[in-house]
PDB file of N, CA and C in Angstrom:
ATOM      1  N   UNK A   1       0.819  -1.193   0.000  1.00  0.00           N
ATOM      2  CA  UNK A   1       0.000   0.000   0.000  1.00  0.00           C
ATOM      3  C   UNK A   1       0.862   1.255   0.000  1.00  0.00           C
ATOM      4  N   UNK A   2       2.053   1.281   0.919  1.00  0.00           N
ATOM      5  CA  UNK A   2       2.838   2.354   0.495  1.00  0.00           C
ATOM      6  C   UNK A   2       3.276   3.018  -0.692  1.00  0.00           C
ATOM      7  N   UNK A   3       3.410   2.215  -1.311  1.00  0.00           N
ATOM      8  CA  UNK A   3       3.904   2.652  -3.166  1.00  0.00           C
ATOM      9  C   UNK A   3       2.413   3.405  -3.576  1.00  0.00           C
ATOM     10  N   UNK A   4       1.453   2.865  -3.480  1.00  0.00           N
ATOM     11  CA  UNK A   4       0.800   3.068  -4.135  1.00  0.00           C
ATOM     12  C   UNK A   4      -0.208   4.581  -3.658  1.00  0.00           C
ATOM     13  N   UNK A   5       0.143   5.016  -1.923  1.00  0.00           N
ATOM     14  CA  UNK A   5       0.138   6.227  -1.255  1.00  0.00           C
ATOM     15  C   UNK A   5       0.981   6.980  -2.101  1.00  0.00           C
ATOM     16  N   UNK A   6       1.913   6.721  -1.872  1.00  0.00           N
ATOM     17  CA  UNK A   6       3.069   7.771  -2.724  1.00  0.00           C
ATOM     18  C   UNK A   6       2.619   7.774  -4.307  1.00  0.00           C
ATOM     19  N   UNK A   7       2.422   7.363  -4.692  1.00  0.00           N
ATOM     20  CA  UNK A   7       1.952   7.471  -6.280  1.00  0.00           C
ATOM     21  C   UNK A   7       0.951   8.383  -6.683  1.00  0.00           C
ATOM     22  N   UNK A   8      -0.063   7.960  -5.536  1.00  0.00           N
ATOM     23  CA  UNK A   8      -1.241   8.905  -5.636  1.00  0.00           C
ATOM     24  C   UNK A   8      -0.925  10.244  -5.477  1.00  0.00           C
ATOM     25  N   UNK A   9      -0.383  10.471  -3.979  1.00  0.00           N
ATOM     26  CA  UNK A   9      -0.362  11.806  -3.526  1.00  0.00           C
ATOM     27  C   UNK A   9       0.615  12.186  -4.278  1.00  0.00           C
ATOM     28  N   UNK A  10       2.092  12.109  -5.042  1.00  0.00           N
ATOM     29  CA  UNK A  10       3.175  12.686  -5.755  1.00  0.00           C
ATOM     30  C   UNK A  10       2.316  12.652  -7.177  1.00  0.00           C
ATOM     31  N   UNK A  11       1.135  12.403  -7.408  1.00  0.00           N
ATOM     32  CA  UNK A  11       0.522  12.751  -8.390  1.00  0.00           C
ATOM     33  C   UNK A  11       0.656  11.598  -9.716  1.00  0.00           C
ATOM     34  N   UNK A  12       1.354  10.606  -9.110  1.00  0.00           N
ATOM     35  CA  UNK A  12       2.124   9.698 -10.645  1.00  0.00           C
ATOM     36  C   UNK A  12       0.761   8.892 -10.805  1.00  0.00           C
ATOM     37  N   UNK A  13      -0.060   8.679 -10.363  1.00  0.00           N
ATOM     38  CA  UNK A  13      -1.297   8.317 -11.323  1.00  0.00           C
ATOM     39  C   UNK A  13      -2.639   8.644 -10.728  1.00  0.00           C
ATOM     40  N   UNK A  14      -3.962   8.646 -11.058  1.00  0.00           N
ATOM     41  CA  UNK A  14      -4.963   9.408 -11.227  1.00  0.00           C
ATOM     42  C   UNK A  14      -6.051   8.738 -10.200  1.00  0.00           C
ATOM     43  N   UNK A  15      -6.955   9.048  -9.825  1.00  0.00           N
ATOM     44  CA  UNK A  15      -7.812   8.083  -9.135  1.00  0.00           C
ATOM     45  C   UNK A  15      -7.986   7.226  -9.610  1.00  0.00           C
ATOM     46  N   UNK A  16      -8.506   7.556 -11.287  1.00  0.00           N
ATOM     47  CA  UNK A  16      -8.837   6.153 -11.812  1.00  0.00           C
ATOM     48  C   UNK A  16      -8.089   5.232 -12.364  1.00  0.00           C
ATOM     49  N   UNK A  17      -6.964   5.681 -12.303  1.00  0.00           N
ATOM     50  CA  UNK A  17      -5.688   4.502 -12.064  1.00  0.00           C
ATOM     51  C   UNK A  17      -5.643   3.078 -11.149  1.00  0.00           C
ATOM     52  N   UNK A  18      -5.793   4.709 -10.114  1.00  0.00           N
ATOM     53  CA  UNK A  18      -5.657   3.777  -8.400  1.00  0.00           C
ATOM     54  C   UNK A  18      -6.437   2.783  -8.749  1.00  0.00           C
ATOM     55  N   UNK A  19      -7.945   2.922  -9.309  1.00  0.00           N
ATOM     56  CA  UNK A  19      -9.036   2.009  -8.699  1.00  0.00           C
ATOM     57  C   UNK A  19      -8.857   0.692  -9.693  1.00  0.00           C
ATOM     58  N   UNK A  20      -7.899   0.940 -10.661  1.00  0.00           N
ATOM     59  CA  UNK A  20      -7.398  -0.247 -10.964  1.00  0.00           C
ATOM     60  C   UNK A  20      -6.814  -1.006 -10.242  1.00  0.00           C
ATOM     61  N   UNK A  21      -5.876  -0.696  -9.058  1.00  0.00           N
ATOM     62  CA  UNK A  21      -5.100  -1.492  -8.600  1.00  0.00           C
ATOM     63  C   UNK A  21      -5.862  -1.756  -7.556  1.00  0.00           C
ATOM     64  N   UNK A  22      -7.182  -1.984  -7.460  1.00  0.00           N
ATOM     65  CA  UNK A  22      -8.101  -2.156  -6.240  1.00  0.00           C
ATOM     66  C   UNK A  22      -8.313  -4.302  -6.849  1.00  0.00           C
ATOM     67  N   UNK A  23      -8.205  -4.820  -5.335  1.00  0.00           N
ATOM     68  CA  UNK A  23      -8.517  -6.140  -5.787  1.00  0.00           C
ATOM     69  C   UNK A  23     -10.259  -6.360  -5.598  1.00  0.00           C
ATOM     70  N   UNK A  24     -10.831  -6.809  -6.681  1.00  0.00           N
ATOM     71  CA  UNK A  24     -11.982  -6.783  -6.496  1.00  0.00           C
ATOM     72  C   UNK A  24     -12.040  -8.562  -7.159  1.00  0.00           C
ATOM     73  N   UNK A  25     -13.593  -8.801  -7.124  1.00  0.00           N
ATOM     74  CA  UNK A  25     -13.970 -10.192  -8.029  1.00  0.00           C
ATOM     75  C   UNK A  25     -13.424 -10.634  -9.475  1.00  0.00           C
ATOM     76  N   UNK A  26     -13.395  -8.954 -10.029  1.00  0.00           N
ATOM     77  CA  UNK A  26     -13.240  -9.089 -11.424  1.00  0.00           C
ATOM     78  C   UNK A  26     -11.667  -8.721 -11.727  1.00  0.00           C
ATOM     79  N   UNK A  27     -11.036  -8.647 -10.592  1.00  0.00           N
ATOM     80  CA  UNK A  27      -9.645  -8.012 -10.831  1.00  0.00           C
ATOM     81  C   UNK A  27      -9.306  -8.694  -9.316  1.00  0.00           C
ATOM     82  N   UNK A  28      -8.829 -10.524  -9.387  1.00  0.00           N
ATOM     83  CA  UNK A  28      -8.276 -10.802  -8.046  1.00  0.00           C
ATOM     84  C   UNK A  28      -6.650 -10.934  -8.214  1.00  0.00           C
ATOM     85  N   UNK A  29      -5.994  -9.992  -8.894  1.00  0.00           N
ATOM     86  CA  UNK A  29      -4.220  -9.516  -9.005  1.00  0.00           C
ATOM     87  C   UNK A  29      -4.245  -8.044  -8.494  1.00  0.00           C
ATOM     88  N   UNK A  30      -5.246  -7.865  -8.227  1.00  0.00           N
ATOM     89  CA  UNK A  30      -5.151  -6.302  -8.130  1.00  0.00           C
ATOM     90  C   UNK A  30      -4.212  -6.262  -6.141  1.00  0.00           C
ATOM     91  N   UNK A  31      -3.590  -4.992  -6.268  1.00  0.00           N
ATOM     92  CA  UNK A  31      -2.411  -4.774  -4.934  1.00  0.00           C
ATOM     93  C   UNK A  31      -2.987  -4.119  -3.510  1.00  0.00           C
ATOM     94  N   UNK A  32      -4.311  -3.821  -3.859  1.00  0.00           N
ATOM     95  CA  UNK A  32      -4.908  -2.994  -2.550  1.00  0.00           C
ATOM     96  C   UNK A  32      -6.176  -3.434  -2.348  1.00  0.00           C
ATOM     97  N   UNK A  33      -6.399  -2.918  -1.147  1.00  0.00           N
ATOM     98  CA  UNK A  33      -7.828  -3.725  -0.990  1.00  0.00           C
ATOM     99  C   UNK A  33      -8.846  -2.446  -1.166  1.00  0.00           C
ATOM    100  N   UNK A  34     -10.460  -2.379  -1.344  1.00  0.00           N
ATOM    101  CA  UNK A  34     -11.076  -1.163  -1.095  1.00  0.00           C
ATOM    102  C   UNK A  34     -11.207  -0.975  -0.018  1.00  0.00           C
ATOM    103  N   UNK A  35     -10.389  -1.094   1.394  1.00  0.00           N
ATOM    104  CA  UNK A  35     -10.377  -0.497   2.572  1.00  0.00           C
ATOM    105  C   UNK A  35      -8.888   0.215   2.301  1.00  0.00           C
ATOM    106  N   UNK A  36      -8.221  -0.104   1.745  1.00  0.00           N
ATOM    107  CA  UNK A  36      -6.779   0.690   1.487  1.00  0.00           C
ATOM    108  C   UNK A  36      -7.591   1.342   0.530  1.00  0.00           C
ATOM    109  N   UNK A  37      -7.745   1.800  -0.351  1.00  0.00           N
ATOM    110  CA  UNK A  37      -8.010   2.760  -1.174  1.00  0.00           C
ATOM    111  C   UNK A  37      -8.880   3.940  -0.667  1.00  0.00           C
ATOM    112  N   UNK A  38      -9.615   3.670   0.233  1.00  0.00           N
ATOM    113  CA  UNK A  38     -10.489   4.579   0.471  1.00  0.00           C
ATOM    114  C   UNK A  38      -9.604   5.749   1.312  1.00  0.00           C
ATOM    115  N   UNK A  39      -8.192   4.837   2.586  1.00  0.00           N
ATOM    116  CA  UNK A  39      -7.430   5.622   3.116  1.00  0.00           C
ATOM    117  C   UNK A  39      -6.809   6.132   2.509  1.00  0.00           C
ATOM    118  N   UNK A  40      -6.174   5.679   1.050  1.00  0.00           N
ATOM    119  CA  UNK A  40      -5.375   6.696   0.528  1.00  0.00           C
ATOM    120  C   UNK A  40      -5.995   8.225  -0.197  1.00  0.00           C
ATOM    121  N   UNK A  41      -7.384   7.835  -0.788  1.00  0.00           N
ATOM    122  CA  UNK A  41      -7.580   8.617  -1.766  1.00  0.00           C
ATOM    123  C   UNK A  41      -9.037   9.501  -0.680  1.00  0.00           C
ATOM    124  N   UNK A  42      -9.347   9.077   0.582  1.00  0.00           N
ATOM    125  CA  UNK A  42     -10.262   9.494   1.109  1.00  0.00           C
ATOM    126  C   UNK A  42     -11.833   9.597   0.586  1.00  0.00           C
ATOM    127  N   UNK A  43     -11.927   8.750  -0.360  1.00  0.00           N
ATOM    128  CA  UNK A  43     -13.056   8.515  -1.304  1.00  0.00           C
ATOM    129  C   UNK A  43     -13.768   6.909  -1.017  1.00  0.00           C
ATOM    130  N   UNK A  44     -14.518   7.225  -0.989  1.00  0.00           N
ATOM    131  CA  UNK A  44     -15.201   5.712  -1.323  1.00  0.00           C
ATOM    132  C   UNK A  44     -15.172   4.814  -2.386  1.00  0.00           C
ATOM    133  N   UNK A  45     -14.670   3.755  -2.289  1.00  0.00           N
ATOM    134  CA  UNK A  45     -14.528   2.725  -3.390  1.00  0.00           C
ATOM    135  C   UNK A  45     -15.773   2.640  -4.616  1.00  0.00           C
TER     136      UNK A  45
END
């Protein structure tokens, strides 16, 4: 999850980047969970 804090906030990719790297049903390689995403980006999954 750290890399992917720093990525966000230093701007190197977009929300809707992030929510790629969210592991969901349809994406189970994905690196974060939607409880990490929501802390990084303060948004709801």
């Amino acid at each position: 999850m750290a890399f992917w804090n720093i990525a966000y906030k230093s701007k190197w990719v977009t929300i809707d980047q992030l929510r790629l790297a969210v592991k969901t049903e349809s994406n189970p390689f994905g690196d974060i969970t939607p409880e990490e995403f929501e802390q990084i980006t303060g948004q709801e999954f």
